[in-house]
Protein backbone atom coordinates (compact mmCIF):
# COMPACT_ATOMS: atom_id res chain seq x y z
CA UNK A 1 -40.11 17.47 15.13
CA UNK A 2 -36.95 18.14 13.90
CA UNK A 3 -35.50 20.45 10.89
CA UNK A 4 -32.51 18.54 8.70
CA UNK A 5 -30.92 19.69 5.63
CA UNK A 6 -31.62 17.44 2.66
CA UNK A 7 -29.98 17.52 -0.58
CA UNK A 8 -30.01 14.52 -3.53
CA UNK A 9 -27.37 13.29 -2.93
CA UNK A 10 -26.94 12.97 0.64
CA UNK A 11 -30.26 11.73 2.44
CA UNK A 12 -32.45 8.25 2.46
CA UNK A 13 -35.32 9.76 2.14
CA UNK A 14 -34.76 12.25 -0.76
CA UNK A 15 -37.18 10.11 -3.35
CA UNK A 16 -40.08 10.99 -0.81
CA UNK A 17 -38.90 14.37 -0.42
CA UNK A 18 -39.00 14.95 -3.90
CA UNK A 19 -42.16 12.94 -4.53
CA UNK A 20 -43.81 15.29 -1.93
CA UNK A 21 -42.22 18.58 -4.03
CA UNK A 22 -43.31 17.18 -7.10
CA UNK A 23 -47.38 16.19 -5.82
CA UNK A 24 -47.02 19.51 -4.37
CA UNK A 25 -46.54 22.16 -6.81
CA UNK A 26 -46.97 23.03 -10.32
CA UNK A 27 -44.80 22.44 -12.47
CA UNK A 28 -44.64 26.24 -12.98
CA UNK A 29 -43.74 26.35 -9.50
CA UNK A 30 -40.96 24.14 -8.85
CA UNK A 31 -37.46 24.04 -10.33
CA UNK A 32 -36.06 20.69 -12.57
CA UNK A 33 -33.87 18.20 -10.32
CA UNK A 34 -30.85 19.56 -12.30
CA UNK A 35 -31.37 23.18 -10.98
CA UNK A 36 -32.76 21.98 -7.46
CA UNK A 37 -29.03 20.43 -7.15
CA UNK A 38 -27.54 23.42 -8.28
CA UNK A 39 -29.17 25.51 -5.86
CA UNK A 40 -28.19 23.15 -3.20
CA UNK A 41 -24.54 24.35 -3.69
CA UNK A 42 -25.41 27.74 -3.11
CA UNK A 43 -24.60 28.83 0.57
CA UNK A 44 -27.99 31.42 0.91
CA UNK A 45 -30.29 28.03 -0.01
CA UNK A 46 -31.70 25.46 2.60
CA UNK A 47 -33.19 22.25 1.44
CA UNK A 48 -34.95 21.23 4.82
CA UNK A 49 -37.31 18.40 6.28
CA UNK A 50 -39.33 18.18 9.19
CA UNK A 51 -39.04 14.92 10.37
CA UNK A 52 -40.40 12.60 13.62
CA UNK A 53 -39.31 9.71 14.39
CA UNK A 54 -37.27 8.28 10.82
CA UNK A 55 -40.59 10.00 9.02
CA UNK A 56 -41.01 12.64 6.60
CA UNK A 57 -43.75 14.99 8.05
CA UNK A 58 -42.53 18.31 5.37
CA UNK A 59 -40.12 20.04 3.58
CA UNK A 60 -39.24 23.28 3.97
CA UNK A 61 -36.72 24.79 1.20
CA UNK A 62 -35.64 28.64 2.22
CA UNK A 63 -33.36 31.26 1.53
CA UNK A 64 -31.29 33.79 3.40
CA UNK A 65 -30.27 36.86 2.74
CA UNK A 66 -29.22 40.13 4.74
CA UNK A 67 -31.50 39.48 8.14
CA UNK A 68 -34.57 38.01 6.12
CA UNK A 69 -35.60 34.76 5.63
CA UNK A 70 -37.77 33.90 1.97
CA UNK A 71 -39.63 30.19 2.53
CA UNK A 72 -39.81 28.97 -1.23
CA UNK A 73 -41.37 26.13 -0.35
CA UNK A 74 -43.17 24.65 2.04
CA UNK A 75 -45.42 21.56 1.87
CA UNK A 76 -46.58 18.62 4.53
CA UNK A 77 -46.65 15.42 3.33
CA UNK A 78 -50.04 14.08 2.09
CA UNK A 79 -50.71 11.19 4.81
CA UNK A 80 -49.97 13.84 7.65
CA UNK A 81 -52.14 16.49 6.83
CA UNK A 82 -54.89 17.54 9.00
CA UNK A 83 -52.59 16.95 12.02
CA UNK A 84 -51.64 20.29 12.56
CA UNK A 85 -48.12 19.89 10.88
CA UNK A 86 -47.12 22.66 9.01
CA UNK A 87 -48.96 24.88 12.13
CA UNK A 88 -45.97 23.36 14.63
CA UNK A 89 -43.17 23.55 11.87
CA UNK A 90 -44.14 26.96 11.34
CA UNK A 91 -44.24 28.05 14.99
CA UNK A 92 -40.87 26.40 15.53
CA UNK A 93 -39.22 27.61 12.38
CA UNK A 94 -40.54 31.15 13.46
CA UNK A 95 -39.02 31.06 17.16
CA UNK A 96 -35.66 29.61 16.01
CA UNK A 97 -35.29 32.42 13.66
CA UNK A 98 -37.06 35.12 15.93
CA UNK A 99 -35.56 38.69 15.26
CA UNK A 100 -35.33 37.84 11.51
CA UNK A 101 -38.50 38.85 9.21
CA UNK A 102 -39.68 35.63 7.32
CA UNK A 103 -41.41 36.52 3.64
CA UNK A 104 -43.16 33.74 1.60
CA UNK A 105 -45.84 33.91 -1.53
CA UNK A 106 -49.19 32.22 -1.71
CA UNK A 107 -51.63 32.14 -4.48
CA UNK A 108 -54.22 34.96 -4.43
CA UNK A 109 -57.21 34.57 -2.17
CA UNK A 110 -59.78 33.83 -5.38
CA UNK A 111 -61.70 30.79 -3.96
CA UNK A 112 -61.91 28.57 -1.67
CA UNK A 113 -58.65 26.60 -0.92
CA UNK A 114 -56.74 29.62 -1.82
CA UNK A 115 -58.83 31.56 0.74
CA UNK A 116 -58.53 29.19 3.73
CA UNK A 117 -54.27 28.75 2.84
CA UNK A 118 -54.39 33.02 3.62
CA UNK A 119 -56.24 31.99 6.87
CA UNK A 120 -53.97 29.04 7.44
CA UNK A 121 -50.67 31.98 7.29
CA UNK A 122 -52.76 34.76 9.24
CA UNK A 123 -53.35 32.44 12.31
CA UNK A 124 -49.57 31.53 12.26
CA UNK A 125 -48.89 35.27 12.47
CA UNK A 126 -48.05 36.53 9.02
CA UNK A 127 -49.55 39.46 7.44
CA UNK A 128 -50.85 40.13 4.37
CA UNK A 129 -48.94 42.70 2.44
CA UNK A 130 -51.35 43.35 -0.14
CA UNK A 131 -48.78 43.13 -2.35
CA UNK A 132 -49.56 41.10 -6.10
CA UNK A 133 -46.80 40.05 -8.28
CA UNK A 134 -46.51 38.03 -11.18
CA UNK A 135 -43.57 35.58 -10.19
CA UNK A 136 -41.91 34.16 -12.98
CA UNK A 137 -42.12 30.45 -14.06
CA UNK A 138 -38.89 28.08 -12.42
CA UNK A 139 -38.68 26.50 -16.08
CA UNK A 140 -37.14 28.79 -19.23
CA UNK A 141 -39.99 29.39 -21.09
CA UNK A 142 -42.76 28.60 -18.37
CA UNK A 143 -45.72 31.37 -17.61
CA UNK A 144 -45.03 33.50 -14.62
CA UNK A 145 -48.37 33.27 -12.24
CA UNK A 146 -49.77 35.64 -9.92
CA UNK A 147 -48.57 35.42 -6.03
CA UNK A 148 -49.56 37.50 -2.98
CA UNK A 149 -47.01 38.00 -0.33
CA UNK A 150 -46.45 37.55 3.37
CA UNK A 151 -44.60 38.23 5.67
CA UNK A 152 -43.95 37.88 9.48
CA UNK A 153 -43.85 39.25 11.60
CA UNK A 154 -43.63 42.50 10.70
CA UNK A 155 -44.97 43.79 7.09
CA UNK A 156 -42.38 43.89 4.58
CA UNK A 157 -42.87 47.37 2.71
CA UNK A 158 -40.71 49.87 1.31
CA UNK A 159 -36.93 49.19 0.75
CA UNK A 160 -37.11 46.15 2.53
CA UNK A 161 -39.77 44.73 -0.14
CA UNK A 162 -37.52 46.00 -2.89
CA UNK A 163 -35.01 44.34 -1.71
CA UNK A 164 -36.79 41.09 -1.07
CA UNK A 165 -38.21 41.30 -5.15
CA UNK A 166 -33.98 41.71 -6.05
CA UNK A 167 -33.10 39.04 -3.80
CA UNK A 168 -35.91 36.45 -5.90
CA UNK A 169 -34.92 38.11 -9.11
CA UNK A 170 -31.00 37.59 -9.02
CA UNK A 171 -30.51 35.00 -6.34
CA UNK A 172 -33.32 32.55 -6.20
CA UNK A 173 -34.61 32.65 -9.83
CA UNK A 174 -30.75 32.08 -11.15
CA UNK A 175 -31.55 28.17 -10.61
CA UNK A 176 -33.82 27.41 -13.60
CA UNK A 177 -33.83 25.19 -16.20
């Protein structure tokens, strides 16, 4: 597996990238091409793919900032899943960024998919924060919707989650439409 930068206007396979983005998340959740490209030009972004052999297996869009890592969005494409994908992109995002604390959001354990994607993120080390937010929407006048976060592989609590809520709130959410 390997991780490549992808942006629209540089890659073959961007149409399946964002075909996988789009079948992926809400439209709540994910941000309009126009923004997506605008984000691309910021240095603290990373539009990634997992990729095997020519194929899309995942995408992987992140942030940086100070020695944290924020996954925004991660999803494995629909033919691959079951195959243990997003485990091994996980495990080898985790190692190549090892000393850095990695933070993502899921939605709230309420049933059952939601339930097994916690379990999914516990077995690949991250722990629950018990931490509930309402994250706003990626489009102007969307609803914001209710995210836990996670983080690995130490808890992110304190300053350091402050921080982390400043860093989505000025940095990541300045790319909407």
């Amino acid at each position: 597996m390997e991780l490549l930068q992808v942006t629209p206007t540089e890659s073959r396979l961007w149409d399946q990238v964002w075909r996988l983005y789009i079948e992926s998340f809400p439209d709540y959740e994910r941000r309009r091409i126009s923004s997506h490209a605008l984000a691309c030009e910021d240095p603290a972004f990373h539009p990634c793919i997992a990729v095997e052999n020519g194929s899309l297996l995942a995408l992987l869009f992140y942030w940086t900032y100070d020695d944290k890592i924020y996954i925004e969005h991660i999803a494995v494409n629909q033919q691959m899943r079951g195959q243990k994908i997003g485990s091994r992109l996980l495990e080898e995002f985790t190692a190549q960024n090892s000393g850095k604390t990695v933070v993502l959001e899921i939605d709230p354990p309420v049933d059952d998919i939601s339930r097994r994607r916690l379990g999914f993120y516990e077995r690949a080390g991250f722990i629950n924060t018990g931490r509930i937010f309402t994250h706003p929407s990626y489009t102007k006048n969307g609803q914001g919707h209710q995210l836990l976060v996670l983080s690995y592989p130490d808890e992110i609590a304190g300053e350091d989650y402050e921080r982390f809520m400043e860093f989505v709130t000025e940095k990541v959410l300045k790319y909407v439409d």
